[in-house]
ModelCIF file with pLDDT and N, C-alpha, C, O atoms, coordinates in Angstrom:
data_MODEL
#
_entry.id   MODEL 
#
_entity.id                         1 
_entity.type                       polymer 
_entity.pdbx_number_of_molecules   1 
#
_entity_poly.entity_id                      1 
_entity_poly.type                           'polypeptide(L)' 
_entity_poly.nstd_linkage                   no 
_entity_poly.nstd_monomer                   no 
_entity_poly.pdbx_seq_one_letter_code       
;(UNK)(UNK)(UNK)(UNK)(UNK)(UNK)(UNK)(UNK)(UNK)(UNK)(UNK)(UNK)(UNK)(UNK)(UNK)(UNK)
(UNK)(UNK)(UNK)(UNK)(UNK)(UNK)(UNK)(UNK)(UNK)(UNK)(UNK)(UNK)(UNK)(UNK)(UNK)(UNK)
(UNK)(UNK)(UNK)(UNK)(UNK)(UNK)(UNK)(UNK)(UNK)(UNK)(UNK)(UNK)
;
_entity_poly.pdbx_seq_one_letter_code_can   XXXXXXXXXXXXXXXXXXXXXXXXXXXXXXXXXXXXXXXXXXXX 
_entity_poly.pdbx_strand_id                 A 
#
loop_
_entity_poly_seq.entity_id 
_entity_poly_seq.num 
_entity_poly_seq.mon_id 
_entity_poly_seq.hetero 
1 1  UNK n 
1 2  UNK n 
1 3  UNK n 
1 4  UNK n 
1 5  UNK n 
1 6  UNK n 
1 7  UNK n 
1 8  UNK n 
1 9  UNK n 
1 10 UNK n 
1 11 UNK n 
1 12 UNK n 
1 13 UNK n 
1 14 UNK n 
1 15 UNK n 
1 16 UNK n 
1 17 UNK n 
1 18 UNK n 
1 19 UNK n 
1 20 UNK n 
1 21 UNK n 
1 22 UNK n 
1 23 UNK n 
1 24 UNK n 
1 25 UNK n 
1 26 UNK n 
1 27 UNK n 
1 28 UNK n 
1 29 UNK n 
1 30 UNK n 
1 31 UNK n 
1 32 UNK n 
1 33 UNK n 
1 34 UNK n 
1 35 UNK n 
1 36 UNK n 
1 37 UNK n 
1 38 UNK n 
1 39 UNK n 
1 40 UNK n 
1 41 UNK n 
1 42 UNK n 
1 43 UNK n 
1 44 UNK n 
#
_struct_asym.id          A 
_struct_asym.entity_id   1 
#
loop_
_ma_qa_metric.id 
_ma_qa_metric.mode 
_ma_qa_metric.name 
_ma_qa_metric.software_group_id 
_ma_qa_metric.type 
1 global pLDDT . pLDDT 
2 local  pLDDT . pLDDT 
#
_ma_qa_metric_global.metric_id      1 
_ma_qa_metric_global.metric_value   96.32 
_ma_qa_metric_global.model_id       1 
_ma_qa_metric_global.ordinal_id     1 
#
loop_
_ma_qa_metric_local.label_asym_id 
_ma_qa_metric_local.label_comp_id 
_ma_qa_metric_local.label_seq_id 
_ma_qa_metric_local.metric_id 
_ma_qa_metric_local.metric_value 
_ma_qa_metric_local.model_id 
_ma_qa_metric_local.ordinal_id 
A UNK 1  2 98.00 1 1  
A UNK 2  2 98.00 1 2  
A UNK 3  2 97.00 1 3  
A UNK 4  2 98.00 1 4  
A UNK 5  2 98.00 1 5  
A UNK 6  2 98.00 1 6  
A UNK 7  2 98.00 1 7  
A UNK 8  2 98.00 1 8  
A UNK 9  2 98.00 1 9  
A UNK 10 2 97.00 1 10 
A UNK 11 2 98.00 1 11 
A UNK 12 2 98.00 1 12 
A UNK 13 2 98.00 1 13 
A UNK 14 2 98.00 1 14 
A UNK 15 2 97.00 1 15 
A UNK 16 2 97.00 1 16 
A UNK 17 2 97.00 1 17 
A UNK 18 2 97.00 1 18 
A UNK 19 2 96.00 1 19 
A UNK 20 2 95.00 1 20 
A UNK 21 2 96.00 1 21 
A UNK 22 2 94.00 1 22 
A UNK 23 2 95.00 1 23 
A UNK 24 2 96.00 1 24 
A UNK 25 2 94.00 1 25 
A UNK 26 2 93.00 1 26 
A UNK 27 2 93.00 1 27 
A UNK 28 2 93.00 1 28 
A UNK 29 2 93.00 1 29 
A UNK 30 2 95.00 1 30 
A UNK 31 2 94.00 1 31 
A UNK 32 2 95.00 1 32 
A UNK 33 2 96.00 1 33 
A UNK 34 2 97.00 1 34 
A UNK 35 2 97.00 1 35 
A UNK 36 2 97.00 1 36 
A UNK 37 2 97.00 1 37 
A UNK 38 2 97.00 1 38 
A UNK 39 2 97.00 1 39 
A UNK 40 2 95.00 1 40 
A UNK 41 2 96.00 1 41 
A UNK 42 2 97.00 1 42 
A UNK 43 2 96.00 1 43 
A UNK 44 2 96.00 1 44 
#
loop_
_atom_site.group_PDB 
_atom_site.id 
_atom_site.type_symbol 
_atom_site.label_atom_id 
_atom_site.label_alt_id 
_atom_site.label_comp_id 
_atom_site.label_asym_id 
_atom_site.label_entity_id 
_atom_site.label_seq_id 
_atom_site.pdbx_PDB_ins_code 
_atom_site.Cartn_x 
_atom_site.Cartn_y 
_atom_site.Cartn_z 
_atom_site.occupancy 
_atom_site.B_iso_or_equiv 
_atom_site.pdbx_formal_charge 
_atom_site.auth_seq_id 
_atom_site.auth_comp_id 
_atom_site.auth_asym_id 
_atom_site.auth_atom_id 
_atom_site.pdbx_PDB_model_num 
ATOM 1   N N  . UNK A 1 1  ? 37.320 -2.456  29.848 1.00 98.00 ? 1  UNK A N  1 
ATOM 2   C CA . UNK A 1 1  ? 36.063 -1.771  30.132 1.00 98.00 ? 1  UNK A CA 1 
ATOM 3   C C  . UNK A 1 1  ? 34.973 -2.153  29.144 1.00 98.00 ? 1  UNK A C  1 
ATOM 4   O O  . UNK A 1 1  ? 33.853 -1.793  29.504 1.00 98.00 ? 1  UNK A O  1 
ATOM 5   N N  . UNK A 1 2  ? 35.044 -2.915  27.771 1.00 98.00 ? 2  UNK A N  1 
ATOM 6   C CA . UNK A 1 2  ? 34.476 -2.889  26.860 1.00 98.00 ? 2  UNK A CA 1 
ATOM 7   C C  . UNK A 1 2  ? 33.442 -4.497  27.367 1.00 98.00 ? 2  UNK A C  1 
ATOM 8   O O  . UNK A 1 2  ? 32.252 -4.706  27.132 1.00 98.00 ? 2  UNK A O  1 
ATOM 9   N N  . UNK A 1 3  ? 34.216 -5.198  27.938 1.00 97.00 ? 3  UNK A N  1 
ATOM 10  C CA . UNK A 1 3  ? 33.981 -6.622  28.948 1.00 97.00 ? 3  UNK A CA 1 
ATOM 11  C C  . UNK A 1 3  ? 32.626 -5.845  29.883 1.00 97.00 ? 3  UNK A C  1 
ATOM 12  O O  . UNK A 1 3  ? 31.428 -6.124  29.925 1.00 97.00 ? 3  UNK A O  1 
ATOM 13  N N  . UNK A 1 4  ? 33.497 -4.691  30.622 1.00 98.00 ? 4  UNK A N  1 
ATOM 14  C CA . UNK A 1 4  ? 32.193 -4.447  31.587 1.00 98.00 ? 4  UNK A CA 1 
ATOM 15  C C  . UNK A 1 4  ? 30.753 -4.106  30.981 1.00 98.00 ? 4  UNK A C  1 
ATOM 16  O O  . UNK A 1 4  ? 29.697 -4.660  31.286 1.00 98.00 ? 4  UNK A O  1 
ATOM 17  N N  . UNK A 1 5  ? 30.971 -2.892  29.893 1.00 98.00 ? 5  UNK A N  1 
ATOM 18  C CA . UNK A 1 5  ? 29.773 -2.506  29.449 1.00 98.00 ? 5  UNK A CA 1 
ATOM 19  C C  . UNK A 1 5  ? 29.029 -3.853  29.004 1.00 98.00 ? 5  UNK A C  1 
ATOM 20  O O  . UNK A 1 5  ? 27.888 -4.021  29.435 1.00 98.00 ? 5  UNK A O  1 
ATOM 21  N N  . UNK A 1 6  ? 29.593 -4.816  28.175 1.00 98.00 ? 6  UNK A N  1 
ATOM 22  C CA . UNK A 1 6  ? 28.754 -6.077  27.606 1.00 98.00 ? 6  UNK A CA 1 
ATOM 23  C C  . UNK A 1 6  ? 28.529 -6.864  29.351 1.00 98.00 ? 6  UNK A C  1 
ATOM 24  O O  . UNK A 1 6  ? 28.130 -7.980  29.015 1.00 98.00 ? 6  UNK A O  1 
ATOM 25  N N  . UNK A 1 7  ? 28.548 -6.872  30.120 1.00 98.00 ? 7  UNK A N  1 
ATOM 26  C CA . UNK A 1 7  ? 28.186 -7.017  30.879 1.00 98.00 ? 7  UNK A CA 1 
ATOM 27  C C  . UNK A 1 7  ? 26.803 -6.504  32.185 1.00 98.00 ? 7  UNK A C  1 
ATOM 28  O O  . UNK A 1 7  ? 26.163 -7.073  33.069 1.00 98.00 ? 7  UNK A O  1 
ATOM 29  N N  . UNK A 1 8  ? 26.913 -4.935  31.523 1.00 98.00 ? 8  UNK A N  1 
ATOM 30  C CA . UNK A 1 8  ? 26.011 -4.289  32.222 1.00 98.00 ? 8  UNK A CA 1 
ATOM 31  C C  . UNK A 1 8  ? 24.733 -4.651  30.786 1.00 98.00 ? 8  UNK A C  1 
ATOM 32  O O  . UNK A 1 8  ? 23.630 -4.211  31.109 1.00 98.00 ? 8  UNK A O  1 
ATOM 33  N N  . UNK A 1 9  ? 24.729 -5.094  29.864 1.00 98.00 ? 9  UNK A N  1 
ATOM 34  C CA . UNK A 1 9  ? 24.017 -5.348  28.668 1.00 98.00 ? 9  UNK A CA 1 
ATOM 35  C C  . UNK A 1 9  ? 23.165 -6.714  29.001 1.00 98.00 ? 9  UNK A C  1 
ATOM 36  O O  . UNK A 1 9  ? 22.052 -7.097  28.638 1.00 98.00 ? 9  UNK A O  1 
ATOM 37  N N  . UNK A 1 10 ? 24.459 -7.440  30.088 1.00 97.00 ? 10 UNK A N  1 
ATOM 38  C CA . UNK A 1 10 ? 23.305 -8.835  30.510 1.00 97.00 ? 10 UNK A CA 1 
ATOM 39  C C  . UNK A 1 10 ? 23.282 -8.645  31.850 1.00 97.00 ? 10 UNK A C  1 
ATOM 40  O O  . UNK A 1 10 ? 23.727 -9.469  32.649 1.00 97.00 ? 10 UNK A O  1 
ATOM 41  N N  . UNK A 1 11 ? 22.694 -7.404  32.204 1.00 98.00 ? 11 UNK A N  1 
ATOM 42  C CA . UNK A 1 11 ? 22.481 -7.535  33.932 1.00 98.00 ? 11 UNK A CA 1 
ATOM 43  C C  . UNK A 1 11 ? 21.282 -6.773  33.299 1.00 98.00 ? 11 UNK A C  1 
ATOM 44  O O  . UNK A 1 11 ? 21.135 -6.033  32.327 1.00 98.00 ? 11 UNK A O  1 
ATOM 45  N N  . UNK A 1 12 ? 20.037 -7.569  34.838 1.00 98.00 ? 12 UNK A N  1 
ATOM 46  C CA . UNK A 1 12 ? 18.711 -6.892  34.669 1.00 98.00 ? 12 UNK A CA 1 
ATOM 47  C C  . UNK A 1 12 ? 18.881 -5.177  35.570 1.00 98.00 ? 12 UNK A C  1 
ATOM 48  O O  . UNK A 1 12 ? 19.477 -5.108  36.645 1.00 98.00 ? 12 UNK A O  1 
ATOM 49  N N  . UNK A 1 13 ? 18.252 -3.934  34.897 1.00 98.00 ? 13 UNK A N  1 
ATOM 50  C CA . UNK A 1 13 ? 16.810 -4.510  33.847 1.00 98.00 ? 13 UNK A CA 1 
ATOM 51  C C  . UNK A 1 13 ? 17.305 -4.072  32.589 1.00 98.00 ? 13 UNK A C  1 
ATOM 52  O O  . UNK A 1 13 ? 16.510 -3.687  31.731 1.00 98.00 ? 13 UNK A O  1 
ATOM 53  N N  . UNK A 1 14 ? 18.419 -4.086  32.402 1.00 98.00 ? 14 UNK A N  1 
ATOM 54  C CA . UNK A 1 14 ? 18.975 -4.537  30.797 1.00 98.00 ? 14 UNK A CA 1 
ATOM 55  C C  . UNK A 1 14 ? 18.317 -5.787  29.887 1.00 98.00 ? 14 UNK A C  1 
ATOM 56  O O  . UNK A 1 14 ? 17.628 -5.926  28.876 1.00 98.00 ? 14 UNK A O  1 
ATOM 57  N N  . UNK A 1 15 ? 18.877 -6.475  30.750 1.00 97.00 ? 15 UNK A N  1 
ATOM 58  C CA . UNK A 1 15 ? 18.836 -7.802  29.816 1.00 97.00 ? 15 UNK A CA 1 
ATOM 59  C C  . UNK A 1 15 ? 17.621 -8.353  29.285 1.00 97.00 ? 15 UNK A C  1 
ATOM 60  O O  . UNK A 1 15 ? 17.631 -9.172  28.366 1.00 97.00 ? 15 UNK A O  1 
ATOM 61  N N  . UNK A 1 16 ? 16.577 -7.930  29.833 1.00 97.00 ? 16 UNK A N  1 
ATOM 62  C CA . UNK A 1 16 ? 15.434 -8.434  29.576 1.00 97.00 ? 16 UNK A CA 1 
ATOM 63  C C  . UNK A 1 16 ? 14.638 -7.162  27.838 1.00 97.00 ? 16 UNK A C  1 
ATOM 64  O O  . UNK A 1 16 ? 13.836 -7.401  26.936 1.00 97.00 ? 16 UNK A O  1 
ATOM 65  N N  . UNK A 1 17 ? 15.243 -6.265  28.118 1.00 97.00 ? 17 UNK A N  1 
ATOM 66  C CA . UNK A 1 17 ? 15.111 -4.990  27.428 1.00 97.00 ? 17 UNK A CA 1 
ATOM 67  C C  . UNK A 1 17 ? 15.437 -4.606  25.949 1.00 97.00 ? 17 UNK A C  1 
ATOM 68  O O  . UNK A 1 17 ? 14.759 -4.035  25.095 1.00 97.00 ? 17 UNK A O  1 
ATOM 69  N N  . UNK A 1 18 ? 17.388 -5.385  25.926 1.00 97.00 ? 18 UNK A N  1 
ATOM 70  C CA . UNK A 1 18 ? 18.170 -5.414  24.735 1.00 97.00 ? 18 UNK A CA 1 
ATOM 71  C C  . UNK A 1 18 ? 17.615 -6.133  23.662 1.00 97.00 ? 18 UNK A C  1 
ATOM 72  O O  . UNK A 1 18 ? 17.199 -7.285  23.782 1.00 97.00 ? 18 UNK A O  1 
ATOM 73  N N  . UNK A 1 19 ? 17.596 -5.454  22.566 1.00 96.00 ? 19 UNK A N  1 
ATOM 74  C CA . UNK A 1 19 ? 17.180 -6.614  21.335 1.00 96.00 ? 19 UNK A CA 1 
ATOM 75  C C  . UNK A 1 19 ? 18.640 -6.910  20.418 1.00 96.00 ? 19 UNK A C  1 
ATOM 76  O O  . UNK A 1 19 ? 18.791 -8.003  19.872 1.00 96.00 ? 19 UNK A O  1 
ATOM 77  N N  . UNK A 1 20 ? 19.430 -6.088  20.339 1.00 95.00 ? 20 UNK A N  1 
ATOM 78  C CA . UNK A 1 20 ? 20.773 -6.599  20.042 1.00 95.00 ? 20 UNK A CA 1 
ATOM 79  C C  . UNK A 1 20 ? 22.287 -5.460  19.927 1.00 95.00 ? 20 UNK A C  1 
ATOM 80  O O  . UNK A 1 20 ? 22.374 -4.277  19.598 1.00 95.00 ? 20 UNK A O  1 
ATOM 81  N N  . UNK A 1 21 ? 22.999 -6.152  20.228 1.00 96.00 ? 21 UNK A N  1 
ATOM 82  C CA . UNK A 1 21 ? 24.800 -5.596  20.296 1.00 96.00 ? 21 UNK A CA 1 
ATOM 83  C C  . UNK A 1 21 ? 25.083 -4.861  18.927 1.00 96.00 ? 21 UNK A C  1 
ATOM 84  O O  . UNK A 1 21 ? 26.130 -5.313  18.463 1.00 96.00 ? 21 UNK A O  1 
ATOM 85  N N  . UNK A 1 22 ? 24.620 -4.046  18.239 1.00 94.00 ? 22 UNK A N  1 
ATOM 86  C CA . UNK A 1 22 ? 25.058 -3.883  16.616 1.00 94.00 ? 22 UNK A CA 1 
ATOM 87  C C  . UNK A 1 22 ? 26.985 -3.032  16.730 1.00 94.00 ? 22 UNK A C  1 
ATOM 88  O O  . UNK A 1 22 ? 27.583 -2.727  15.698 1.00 94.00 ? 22 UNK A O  1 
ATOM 89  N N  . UNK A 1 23 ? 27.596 -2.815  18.136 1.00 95.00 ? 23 UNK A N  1 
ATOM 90  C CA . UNK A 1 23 ? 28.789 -2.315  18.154 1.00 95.00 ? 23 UNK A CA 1 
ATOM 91  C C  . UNK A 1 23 ? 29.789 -2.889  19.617 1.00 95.00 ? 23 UNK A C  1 
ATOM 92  O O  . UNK A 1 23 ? 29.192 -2.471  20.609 1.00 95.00 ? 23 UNK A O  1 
ATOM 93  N N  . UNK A 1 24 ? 30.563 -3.369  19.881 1.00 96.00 ? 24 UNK A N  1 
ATOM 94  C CA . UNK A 1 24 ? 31.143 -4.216  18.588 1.00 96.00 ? 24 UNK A CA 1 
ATOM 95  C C  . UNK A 1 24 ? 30.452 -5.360  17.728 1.00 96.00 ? 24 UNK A C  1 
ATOM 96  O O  . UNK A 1 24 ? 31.006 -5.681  16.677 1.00 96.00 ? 24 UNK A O  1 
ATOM 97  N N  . UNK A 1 25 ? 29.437 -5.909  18.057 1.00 94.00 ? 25 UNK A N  1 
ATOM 98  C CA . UNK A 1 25 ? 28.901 -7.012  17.751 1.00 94.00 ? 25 UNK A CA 1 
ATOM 99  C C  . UNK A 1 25 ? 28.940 -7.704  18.801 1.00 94.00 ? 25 UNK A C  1 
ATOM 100 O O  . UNK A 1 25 ? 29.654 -7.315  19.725 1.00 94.00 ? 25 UNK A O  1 
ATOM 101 N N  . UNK A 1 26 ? 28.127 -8.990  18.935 1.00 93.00 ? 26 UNK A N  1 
ATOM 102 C CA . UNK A 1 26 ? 28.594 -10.772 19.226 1.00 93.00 ? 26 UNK A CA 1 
ATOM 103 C C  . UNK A 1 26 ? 29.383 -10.993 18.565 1.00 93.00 ? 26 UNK A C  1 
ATOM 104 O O  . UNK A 1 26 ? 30.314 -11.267 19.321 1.00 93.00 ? 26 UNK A O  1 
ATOM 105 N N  . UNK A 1 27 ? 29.792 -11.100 17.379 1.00 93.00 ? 27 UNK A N  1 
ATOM 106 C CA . UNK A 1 27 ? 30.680 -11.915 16.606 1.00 93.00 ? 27 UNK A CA 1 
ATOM 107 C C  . UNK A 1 27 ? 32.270 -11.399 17.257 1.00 93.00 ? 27 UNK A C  1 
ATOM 108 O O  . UNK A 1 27 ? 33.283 -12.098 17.274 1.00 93.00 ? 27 UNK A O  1 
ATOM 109 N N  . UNK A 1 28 ? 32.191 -10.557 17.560 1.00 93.00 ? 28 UNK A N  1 
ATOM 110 C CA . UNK A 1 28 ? 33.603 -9.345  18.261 1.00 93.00 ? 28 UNK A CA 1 
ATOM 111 C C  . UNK A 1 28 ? 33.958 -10.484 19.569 1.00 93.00 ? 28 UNK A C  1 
ATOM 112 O O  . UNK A 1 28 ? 32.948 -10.721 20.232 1.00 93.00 ? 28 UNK A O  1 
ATOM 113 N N  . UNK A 1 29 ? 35.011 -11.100 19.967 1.00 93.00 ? 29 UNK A N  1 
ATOM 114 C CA . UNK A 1 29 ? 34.995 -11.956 21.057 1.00 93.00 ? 29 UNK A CA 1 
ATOM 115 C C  . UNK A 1 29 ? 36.264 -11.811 21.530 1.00 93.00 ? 29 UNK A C  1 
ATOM 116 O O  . UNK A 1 29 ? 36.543 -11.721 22.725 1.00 93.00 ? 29 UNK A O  1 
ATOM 117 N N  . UNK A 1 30 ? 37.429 -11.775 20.177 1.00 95.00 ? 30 UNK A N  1 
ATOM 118 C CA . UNK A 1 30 ? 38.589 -12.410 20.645 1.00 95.00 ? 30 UNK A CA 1 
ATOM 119 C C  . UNK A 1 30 ? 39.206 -11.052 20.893 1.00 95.00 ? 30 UNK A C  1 
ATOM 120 O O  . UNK A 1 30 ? 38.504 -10.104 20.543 1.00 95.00 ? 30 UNK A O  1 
ATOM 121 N N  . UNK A 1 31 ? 40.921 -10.643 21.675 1.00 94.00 ? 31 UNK A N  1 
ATOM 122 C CA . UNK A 1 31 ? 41.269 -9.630  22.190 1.00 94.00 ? 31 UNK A CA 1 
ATOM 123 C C  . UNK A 1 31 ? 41.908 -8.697  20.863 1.00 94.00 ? 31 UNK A C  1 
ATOM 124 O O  . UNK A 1 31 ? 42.133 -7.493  20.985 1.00 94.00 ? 31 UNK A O  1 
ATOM 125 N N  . UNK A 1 32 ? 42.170 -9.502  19.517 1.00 95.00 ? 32 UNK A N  1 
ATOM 126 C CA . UNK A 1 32 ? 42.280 -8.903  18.379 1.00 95.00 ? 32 UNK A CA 1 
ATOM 127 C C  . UNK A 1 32 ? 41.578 -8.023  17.626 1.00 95.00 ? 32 UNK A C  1 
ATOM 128 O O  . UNK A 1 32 ? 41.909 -6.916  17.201 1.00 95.00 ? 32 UNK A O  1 
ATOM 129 N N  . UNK A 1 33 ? 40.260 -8.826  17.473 1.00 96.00 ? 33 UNK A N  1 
ATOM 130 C CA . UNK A 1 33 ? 39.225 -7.825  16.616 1.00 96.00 ? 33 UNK A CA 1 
ATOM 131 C C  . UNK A 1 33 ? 38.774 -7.065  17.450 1.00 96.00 ? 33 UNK A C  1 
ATOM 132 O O  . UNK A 1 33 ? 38.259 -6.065  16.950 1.00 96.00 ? 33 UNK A O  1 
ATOM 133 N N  . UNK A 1 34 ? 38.749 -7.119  18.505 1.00 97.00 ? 34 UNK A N  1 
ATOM 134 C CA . UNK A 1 34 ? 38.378 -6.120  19.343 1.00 97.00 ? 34 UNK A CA 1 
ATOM 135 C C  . UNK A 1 34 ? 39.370 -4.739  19.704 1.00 97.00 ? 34 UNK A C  1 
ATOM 136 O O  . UNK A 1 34 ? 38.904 -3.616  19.893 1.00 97.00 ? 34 UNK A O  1 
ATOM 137 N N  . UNK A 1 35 ? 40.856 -5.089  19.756 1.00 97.00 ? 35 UNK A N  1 
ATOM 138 C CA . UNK A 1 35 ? 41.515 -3.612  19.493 1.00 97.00 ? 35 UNK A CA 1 
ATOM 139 C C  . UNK A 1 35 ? 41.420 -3.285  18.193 1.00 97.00 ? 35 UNK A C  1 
ATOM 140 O O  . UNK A 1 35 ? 41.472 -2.055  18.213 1.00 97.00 ? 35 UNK A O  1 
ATOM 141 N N  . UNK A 1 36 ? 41.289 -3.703  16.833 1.00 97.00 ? 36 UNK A N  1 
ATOM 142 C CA . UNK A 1 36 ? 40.855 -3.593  15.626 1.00 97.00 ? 36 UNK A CA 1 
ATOM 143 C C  . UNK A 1 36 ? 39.278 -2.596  16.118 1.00 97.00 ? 36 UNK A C  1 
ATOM 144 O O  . UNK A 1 36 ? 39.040 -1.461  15.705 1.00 97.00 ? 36 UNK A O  1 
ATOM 145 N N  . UNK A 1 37 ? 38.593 -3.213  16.852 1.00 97.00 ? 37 UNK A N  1 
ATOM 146 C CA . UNK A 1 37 ? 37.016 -1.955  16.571 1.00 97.00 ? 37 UNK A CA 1 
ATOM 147 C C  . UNK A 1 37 ? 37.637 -0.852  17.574 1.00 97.00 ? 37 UNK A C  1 
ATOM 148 O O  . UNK A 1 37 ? 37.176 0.286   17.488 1.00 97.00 ? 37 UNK A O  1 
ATOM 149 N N  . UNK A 1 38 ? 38.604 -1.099  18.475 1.00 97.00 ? 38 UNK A N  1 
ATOM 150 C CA . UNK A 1 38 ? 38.711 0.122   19.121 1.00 97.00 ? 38 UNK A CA 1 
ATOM 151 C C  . UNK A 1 38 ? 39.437 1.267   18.463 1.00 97.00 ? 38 UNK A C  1 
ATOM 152 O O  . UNK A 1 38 ? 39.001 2.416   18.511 1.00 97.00 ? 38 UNK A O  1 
ATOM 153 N N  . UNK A 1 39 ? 40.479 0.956   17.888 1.00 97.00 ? 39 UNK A N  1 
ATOM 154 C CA . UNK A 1 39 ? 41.148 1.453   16.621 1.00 97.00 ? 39 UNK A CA 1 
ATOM 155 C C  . UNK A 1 39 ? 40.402 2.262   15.670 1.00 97.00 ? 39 UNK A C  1 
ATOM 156 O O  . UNK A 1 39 ? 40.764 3.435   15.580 1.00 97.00 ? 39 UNK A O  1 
ATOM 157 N N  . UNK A 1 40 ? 39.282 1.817   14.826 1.00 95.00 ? 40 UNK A N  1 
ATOM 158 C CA . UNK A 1 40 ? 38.097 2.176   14.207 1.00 95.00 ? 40 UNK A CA 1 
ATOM 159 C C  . UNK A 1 40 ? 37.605 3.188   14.501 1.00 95.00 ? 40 UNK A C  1 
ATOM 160 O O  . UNK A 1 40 ? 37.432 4.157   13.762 1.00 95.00 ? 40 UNK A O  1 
ATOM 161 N N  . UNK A 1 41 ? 37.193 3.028   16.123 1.00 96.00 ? 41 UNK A N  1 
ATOM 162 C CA . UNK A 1 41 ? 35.868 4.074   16.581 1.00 96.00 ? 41 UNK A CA 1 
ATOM 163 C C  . UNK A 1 41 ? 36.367 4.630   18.096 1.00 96.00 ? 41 UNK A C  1 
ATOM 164 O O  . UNK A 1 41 ? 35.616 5.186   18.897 1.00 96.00 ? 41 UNK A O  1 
ATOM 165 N N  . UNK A 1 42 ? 37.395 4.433   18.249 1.00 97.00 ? 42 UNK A N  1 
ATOM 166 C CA . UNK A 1 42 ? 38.353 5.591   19.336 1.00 97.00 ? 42 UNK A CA 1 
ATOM 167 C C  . UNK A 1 42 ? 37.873 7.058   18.934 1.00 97.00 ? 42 UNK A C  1 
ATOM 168 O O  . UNK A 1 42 ? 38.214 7.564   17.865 1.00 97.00 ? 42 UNK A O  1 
ATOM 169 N N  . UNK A 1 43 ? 36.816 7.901   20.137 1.00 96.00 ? 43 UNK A N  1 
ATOM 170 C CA . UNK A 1 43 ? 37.031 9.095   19.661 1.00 96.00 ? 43 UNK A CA 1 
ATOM 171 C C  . UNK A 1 43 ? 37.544 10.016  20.949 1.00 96.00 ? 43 UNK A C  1 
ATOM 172 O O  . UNK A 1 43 ? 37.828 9.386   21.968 1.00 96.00 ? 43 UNK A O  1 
ATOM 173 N N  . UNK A 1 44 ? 37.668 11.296  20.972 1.00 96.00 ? 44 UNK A N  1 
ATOM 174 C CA . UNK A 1 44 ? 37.888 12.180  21.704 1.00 96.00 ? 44 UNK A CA 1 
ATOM 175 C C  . UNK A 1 44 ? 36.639 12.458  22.666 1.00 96.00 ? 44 UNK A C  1 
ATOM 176 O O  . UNK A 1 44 ? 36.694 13.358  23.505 1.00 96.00 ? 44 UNK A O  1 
#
């Protein structure tokens, strides 16, 4: 689901709008660091 939201981030009229990703990042790509930020910031 984390795929979809960065996805609804580059669909208009998003995309034209966003100035940047600060959670997880761009740099966040691979399926590792990414359960690593989910881990992090999992809340209730």
């Amino acid at each position: 689901s984390l795929k979809v939201a960065r996805q609804l981030l580059e669909t208009e009229p998003f995309k034209s709008k966003i100035s940047d990703e600060i959670l997880p990042g761009r740099a966040l790509q691979d399926e590792e660091s990414l359960a690593k930020f989910a881990g992090q910031t999992v809340k209730t």
